[in-house]
PDB file of N, CA and C in Angstrom:
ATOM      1  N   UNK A   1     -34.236 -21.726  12.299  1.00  0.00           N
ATOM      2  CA  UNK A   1     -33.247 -22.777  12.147  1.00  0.00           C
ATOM      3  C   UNK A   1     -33.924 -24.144  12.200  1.00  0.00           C
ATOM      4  N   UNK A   2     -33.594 -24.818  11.042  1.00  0.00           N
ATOM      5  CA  UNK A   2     -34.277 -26.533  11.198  1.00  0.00           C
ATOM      6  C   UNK A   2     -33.453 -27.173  12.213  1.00  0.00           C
ATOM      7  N   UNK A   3     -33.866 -27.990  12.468  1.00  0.00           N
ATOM      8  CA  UNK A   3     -33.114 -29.114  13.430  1.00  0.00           C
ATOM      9  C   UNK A   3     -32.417 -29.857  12.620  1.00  0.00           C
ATOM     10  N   UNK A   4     -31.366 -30.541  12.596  1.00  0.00           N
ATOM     11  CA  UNK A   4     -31.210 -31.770  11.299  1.00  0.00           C
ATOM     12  C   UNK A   4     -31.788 -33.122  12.168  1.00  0.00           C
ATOM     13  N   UNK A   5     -32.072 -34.011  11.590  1.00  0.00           N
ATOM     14  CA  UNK A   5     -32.706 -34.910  11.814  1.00  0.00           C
ATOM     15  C   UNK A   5     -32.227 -35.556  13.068  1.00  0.00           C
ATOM     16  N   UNK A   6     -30.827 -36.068  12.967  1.00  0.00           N
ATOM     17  CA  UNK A   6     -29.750 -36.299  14.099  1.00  0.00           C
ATOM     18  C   UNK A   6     -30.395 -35.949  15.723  1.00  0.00           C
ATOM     19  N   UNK A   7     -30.363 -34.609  15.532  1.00  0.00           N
ATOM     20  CA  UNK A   7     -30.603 -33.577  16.530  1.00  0.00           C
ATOM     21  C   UNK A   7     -32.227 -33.533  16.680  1.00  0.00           C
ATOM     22  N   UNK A   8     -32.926 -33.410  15.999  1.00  0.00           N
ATOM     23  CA  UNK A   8     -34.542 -33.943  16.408  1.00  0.00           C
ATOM     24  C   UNK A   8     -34.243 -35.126  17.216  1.00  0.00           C
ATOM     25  N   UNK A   9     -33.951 -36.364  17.168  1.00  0.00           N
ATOM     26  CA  UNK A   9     -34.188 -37.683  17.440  1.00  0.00           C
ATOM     27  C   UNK A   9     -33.236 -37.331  19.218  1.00  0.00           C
ATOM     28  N   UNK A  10     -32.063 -36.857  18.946  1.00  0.00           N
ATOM     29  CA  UNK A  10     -31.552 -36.507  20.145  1.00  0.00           C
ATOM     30  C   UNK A  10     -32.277 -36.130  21.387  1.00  0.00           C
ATOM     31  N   UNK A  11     -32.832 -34.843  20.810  1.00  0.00           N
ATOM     32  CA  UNK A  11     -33.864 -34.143  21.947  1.00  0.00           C
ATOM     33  C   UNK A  11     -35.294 -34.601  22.031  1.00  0.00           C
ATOM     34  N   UNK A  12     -35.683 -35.539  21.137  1.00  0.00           N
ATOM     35  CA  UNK A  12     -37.030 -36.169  21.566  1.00  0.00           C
ATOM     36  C   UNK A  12     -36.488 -37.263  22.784  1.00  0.00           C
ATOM     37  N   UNK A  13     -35.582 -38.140  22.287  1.00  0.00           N
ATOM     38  CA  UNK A  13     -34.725 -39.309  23.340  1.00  0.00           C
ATOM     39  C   UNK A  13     -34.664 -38.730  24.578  1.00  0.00           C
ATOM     40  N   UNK A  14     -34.699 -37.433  24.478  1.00  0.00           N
ATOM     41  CA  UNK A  14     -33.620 -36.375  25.939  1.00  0.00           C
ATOM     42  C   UNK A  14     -35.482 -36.490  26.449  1.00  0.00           C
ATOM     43  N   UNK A  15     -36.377 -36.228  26.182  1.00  0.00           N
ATOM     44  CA  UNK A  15     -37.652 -35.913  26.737  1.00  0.00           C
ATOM     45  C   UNK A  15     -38.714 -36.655  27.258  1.00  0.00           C
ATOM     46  N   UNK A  16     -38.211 -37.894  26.186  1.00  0.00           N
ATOM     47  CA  UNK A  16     -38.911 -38.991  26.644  1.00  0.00           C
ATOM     48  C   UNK A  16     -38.316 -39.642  27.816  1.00  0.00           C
ATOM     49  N   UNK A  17     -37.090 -39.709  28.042  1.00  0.00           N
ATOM     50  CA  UNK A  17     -36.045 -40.133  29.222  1.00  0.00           C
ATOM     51  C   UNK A  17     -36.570 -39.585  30.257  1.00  0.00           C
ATOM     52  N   UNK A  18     -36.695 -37.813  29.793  1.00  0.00           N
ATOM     53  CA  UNK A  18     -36.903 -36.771  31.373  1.00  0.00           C
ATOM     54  C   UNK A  18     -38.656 -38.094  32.126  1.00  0.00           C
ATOM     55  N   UNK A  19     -39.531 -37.862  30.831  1.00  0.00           N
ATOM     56  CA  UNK A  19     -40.918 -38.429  31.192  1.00  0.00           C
ATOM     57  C   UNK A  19     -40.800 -39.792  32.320  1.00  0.00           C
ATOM     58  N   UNK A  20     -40.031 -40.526  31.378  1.00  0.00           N
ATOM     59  CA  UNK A  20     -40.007 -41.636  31.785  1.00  0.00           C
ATOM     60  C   UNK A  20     -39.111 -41.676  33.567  1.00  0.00           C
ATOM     61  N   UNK A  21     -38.265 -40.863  33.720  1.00  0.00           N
ATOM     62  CA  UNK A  21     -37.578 -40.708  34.998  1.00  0.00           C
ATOM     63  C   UNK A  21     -38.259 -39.969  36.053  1.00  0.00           C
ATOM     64  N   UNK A  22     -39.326 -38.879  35.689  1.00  0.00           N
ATOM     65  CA  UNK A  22     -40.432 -38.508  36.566  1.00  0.00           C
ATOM     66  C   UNK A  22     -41.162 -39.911  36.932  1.00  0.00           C
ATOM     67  N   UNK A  23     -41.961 -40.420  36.101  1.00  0.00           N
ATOM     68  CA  UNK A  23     -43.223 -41.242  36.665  1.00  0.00           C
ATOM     69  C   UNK A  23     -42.059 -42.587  37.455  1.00  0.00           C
ATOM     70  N   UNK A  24     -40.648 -42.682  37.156  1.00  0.00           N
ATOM     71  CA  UNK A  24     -40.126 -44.146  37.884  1.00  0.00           C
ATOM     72  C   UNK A  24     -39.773 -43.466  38.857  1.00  0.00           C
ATOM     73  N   UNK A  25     -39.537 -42.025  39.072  1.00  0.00           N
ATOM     74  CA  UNK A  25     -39.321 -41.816  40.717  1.00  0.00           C
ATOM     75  C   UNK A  25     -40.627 -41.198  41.643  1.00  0.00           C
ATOM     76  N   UNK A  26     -41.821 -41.389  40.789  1.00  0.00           N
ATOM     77  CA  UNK A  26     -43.448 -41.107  41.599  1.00  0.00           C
ATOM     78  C   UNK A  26     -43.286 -42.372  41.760  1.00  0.00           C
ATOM     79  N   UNK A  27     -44.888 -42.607  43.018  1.00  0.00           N
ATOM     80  CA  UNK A  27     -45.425 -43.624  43.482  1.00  0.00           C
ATOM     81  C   UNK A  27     -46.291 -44.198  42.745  1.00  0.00           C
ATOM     82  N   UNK A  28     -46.551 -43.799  41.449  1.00  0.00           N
ATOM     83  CA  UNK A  28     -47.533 -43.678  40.681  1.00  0.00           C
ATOM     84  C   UNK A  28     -47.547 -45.351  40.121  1.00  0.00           C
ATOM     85  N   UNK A  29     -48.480 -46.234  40.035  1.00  0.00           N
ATOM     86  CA  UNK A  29     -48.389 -47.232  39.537  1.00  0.00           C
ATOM     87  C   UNK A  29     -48.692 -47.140  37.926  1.00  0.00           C
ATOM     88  N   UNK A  30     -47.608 -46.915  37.144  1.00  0.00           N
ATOM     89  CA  UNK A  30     -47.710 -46.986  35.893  1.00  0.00           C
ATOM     90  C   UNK A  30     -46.930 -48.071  34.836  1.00  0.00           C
ATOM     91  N   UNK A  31     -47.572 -48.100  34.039  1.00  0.00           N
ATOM     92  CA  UNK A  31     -46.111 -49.253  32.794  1.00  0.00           C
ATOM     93  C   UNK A  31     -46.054 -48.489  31.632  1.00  0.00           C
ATOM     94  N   UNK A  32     -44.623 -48.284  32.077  1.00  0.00           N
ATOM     95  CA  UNK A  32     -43.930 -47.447  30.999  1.00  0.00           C
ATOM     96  C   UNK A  32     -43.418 -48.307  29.517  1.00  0.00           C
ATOM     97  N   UNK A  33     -44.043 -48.029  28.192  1.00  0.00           N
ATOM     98  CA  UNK A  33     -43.325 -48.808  27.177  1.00  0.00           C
ATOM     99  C   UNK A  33     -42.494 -47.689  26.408  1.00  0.00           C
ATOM    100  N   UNK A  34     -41.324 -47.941  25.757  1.00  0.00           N
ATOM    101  CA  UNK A  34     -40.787 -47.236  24.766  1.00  0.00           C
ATOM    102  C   UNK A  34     -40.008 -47.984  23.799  1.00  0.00           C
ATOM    103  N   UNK A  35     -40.993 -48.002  22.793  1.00  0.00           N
ATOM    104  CA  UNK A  35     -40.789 -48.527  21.576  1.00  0.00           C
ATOM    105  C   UNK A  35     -41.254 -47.953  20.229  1.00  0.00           C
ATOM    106  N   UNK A  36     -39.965 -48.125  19.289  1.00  0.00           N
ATOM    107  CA  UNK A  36     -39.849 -47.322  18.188  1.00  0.00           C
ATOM    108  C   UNK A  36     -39.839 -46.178  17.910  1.00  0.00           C
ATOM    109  N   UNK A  37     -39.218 -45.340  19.360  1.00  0.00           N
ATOM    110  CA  UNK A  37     -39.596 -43.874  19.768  1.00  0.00           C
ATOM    111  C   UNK A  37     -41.088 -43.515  19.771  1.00  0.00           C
ATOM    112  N   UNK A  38     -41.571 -44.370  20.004  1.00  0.00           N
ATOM    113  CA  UNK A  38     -42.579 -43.458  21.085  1.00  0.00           C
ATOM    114  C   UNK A  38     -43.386 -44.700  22.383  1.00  0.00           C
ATOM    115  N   UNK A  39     -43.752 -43.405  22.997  1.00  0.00           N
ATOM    116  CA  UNK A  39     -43.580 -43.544  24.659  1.00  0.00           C
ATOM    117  C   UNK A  39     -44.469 -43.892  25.188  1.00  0.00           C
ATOM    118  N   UNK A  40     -45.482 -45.024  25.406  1.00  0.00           N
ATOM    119  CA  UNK A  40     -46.582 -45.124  26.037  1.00  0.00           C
ATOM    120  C   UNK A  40     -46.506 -44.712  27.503  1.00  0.00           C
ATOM    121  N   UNK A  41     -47.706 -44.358  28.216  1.00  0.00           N
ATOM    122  CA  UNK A  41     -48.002 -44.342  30.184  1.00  0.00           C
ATOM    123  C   UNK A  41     -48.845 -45.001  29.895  1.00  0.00           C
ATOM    124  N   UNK A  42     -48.961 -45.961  30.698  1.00  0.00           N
ATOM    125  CA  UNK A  42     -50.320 -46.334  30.902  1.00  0.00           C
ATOM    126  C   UNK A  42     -50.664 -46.710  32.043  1.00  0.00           C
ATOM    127  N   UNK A  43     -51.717 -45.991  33.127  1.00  0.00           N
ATOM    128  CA  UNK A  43     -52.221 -45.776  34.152  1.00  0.00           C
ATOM    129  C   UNK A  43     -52.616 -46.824  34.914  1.00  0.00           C
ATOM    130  N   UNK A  44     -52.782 -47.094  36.035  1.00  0.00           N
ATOM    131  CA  UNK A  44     -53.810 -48.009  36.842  1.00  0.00           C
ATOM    132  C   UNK A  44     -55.173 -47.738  36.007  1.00  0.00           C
ATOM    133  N   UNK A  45     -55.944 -46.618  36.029  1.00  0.00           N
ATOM    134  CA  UNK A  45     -57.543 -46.625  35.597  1.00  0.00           C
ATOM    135  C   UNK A  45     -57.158 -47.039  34.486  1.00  0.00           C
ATOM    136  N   UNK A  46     -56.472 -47.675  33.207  1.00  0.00           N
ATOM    137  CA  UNK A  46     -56.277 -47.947  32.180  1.00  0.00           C
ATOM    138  C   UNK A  46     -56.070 -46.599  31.080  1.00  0.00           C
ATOM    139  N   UNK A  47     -56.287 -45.515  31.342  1.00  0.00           N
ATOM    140  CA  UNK A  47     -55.926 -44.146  30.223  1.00  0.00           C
ATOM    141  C   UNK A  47     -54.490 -43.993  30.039  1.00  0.00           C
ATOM    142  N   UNK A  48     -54.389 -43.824  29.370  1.00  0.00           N
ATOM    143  CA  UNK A  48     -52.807 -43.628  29.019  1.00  0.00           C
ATOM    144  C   UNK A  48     -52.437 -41.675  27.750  1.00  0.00           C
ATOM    145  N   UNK A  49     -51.505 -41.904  27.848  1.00  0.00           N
ATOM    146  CA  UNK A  49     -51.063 -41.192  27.407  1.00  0.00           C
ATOM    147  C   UNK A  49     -49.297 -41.362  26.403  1.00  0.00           C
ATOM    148  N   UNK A  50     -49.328 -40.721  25.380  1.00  0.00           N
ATOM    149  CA  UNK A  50     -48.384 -41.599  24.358  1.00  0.00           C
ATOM    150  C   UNK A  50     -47.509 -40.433  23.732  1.00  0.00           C
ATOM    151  N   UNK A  51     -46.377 -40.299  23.717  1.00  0.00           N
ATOM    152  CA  UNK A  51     -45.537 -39.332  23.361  1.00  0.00           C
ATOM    153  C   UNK A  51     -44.674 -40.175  22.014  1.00  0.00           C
ATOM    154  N   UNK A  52     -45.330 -39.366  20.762  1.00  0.00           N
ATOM    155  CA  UNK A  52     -44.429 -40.179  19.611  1.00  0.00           C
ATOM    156  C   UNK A  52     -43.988 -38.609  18.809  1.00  0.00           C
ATOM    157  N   UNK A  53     -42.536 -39.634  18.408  1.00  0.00           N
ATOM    158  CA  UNK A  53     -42.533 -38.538  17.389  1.00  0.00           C
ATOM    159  C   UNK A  53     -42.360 -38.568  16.044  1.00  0.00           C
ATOM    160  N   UNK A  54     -42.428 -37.088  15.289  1.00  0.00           N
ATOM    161  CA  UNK A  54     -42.635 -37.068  13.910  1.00  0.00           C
ATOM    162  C   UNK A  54     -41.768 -36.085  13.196  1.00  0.00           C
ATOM    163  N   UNK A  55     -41.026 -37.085  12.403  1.00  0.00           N
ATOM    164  CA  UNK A  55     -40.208 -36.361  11.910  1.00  0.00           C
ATOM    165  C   UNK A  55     -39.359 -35.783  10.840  1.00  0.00           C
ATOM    166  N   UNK A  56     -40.609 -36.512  10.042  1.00  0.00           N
ATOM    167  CA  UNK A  56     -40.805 -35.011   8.711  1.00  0.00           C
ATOM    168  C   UNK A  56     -41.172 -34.069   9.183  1.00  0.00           C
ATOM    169  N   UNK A  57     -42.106 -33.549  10.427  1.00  0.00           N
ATOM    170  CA  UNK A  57     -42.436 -32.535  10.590  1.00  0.00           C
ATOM    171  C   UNK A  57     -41.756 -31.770  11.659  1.00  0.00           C
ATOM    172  N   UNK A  58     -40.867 -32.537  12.176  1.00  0.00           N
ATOM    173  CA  UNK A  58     -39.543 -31.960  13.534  1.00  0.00           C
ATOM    174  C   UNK A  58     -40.446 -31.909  14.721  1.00  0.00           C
ATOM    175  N   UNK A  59     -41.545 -32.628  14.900  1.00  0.00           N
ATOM    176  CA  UNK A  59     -42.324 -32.501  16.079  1.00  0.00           C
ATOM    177  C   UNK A  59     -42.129 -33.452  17.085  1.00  0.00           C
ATOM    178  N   UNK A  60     -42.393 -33.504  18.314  1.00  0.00           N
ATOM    179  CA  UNK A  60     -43.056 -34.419  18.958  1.00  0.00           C
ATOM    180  C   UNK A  60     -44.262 -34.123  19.258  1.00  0.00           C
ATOM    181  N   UNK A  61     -45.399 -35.389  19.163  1.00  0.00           N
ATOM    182  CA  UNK A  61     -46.802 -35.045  19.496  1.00  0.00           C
ATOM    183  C   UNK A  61     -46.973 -35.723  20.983  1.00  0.00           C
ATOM    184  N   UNK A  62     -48.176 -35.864  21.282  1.00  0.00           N
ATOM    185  CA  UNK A  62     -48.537 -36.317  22.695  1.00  0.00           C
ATOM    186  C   UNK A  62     -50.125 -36.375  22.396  1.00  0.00           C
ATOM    187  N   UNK A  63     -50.413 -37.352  22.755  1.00  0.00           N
ATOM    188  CA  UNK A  63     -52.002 -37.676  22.830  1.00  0.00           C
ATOM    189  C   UNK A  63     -52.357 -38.353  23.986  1.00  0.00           C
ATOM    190  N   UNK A  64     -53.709 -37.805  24.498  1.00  0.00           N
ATOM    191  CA  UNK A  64     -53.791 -37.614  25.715  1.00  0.00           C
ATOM    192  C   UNK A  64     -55.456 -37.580  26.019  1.00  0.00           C
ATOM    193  N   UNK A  65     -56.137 -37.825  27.283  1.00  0.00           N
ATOM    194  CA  UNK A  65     -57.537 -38.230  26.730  1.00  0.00           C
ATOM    195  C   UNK A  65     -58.180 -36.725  26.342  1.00  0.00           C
ATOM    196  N   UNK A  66     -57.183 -35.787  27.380  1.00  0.00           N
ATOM    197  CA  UNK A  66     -57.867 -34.198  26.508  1.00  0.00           C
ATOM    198  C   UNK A  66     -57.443 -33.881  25.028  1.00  0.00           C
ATOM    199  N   UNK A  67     -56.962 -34.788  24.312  1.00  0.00           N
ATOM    200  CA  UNK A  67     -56.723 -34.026  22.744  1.00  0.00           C
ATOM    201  C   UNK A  67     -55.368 -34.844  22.494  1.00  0.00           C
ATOM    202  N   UNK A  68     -55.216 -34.179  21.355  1.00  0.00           N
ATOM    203  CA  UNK A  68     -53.751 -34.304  20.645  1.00  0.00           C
ATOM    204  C   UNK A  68     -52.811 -33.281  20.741  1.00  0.00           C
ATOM    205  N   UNK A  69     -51.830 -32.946  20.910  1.00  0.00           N
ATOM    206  CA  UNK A  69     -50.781 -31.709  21.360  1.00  0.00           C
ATOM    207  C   UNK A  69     -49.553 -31.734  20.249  1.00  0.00           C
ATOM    208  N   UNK A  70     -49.547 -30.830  19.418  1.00  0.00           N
ATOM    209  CA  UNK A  70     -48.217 -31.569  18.526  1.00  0.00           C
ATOM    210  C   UNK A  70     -46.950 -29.746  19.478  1.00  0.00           C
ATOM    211  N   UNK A  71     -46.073 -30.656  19.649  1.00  0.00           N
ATOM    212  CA  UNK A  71     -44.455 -29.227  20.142  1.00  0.00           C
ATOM    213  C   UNK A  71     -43.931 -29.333  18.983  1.00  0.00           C
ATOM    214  N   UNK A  72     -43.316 -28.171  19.063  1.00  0.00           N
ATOM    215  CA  UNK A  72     -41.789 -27.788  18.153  1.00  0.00           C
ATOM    216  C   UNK A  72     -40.730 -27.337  19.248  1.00  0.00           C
ATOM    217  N   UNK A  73     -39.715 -27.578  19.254  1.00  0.00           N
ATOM    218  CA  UNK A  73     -38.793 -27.463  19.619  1.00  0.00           C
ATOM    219  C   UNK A  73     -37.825 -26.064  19.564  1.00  0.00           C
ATOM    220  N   UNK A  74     -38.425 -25.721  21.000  1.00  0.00           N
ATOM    221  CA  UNK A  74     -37.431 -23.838  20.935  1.00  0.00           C
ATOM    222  C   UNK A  74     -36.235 -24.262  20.915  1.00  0.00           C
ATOM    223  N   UNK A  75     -35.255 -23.921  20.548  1.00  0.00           N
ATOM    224  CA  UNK A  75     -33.866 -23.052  21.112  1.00  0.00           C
ATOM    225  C   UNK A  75     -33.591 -22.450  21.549  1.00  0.00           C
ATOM    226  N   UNK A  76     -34.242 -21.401  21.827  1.00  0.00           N
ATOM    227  CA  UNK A  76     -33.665 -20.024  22.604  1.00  0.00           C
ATOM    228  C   UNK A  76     -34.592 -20.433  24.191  1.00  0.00           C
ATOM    229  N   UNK A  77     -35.418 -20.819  24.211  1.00  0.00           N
ATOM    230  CA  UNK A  77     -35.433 -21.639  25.718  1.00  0.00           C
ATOM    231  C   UNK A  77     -34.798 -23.199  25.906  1.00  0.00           C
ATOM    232  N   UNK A  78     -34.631 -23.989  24.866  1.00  0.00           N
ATOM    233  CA  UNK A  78     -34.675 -25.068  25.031  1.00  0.00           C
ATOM    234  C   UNK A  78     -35.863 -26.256  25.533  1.00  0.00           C
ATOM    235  N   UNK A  79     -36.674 -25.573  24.882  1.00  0.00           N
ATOM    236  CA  UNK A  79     -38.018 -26.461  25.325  1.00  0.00           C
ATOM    237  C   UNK A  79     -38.795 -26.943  23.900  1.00  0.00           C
ATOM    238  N   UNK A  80     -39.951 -28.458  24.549  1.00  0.00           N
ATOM    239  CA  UNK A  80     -40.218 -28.324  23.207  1.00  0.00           C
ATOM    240  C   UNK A  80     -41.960 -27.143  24.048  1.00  0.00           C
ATOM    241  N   UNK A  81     -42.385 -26.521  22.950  1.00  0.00           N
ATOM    242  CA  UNK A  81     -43.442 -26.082  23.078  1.00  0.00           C
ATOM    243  C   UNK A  81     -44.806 -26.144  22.586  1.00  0.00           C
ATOM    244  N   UNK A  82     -45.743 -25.955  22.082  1.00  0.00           N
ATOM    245  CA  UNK A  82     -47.064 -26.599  21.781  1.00  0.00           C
ATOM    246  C   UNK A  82     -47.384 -25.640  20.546  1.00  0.00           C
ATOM    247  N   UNK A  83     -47.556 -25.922  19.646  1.00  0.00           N
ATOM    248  CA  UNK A  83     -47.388 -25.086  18.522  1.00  0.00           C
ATOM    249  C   UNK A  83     -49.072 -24.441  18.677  1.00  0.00           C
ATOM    250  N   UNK A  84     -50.080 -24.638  19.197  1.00  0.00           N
ATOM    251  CA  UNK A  84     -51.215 -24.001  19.727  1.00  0.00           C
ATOM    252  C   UNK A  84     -51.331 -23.168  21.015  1.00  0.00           C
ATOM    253  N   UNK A  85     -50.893 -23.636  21.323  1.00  0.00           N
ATOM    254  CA  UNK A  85     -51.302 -23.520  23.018  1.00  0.00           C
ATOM    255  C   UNK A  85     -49.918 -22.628  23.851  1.00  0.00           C
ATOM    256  N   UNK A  86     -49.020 -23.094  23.079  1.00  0.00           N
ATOM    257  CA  UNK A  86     -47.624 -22.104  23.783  1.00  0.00           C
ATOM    258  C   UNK A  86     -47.285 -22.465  24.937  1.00  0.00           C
ATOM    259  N   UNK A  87     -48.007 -23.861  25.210  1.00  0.00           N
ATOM    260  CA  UNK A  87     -48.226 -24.382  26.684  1.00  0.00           C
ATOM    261  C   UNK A  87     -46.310 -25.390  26.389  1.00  0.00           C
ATOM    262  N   UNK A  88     -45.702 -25.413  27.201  1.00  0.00           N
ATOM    263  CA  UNK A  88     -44.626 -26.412  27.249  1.00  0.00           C
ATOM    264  C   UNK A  88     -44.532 -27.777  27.610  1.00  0.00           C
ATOM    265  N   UNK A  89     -43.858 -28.403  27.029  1.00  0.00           N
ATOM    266  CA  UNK A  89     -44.063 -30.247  27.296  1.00  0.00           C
ATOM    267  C   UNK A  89     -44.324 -30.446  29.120  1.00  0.00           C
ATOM    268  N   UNK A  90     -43.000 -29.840  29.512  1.00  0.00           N
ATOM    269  CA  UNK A  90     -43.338 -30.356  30.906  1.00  0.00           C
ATOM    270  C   UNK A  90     -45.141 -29.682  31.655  1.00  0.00           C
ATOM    271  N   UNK A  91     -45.435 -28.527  31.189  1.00  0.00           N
ATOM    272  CA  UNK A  91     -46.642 -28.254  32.134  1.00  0.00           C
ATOM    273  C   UNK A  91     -47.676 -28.807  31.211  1.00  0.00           C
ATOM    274  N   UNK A  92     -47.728 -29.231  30.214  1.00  0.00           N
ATOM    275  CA  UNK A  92     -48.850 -30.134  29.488  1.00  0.00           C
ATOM    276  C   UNK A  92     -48.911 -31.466  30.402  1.00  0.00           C
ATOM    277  N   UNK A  93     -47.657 -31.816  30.749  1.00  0.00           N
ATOM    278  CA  UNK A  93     -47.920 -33.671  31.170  1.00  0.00           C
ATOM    279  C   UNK A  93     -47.822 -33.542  32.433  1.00  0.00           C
ATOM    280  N   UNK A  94     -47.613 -32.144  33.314  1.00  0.00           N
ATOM    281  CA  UNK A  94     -48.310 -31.853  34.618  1.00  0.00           C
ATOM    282  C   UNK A  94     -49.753 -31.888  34.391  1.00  0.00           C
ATOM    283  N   UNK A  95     -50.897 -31.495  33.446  1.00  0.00           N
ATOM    284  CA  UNK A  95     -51.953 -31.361  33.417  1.00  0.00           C
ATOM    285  C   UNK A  95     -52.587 -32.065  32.839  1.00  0.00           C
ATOM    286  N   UNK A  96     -52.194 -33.227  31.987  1.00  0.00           N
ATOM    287  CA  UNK A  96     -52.834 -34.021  31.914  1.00  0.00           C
ATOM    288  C   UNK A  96     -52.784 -35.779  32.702  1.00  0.00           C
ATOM    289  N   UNK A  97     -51.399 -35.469  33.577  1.00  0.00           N
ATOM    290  CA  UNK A  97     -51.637 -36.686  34.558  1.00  0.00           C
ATOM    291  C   UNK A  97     -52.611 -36.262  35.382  1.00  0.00           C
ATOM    292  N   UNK A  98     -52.980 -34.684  35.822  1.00  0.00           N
ATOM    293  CA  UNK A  98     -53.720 -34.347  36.774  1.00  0.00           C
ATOM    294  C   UNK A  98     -55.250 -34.973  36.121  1.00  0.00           C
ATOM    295  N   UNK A  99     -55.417 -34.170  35.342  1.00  0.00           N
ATOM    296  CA  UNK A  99     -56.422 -34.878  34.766  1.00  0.00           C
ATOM    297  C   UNK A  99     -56.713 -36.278  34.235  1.00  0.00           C
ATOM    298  N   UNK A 100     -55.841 -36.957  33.959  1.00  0.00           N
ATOM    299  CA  UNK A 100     -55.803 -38.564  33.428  1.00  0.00           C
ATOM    300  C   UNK A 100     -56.534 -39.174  35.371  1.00  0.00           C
ATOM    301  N   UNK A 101     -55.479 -39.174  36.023  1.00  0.00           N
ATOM    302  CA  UNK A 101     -55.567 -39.915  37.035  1.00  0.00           C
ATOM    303  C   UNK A 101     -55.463 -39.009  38.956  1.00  0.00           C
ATOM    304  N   UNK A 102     -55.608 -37.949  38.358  1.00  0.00           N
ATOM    305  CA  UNK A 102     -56.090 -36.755  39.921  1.00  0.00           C
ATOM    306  C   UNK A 102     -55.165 -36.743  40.509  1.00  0.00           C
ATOM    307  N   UNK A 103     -54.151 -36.512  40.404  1.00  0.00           N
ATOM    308  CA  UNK A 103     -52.412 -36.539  40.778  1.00  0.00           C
ATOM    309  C   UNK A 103     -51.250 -36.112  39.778  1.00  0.00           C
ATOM    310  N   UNK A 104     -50.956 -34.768  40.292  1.00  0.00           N
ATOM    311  CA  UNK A 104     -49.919 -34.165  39.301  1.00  0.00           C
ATOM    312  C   UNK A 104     -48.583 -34.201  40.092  1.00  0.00           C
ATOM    313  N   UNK A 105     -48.010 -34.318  39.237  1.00  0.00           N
ATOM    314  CA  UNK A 105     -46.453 -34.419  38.988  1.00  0.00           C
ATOM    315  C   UNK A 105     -45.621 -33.477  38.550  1.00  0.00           C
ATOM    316  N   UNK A 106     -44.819 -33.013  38.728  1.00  0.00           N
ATOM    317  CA  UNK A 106     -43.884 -32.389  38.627  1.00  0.00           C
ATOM    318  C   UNK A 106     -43.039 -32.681  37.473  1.00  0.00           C
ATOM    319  N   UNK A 107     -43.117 -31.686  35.980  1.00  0.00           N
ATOM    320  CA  UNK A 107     -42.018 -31.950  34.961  1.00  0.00           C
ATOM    321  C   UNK A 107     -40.935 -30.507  34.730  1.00  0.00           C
ATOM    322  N   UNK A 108     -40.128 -30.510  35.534  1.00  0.00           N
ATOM    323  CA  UNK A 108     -39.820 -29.085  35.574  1.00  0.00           C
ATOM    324  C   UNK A 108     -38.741 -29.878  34.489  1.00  0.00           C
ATOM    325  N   UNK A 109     -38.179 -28.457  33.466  1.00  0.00           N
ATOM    326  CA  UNK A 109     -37.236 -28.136  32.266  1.00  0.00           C
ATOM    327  C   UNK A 109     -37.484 -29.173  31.053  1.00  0.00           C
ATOM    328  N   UNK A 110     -38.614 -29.242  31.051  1.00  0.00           N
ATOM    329  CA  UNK A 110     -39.481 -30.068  29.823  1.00  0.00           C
ATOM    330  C   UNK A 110     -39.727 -29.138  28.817  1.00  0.00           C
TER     331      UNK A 110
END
């Protein structure tokens, strides 16, 4: 099943929100931008990490200092997931804040 476009933009909004409501209720000193749908972090050590999306291709990507990550979006879990890796949005941006800045966070139903 495609997404219609509507509904892509919906559930990227829904994910970037979840992101953005984790790191404003950590202690984490970060500055959050979100503009033009997509999502900058950007860290105290200066690394960041950027959640944009794309959507001719119904994705959201995430780039990150370990790589680039592009999800597709399950339905039957409701997650988006990593079209490589099978890894899910929320335990990707558990593992790469760990790794960005040595402090993981918690993204449960990502």
């Amino acid at each position: 099943m495609t997404l219609s476009e509507a509904r892509f933009h919906d559930l990227v909004d829904a994910a970037q929100e979840a992101v953005e409501d984790v790191f404003d209720s950590s202690d984490l000193d970060v500055d959050l931008e979100n503009s033009a749908g997509v999502l900058t972090v950007r860290f105290e050590n200066g690394s960041q990490v950027i959640l944009s999306r794309q959507p001719a291709l119904r994705q959201l990507w995430v780039a990150a200092r370990s790589g680039g990550f592009h999800f597709d979006y399950d339905p039957d879990s409701g997650r988006w997931i990593c079209d490589t890796s099978e890894e899910p949005l929320g335990e990707l941006m558990e593992r790469v804040t760990r790794e960005q800045i040595g402090e993981g966070l918690e993204f449960e139903d990502l």
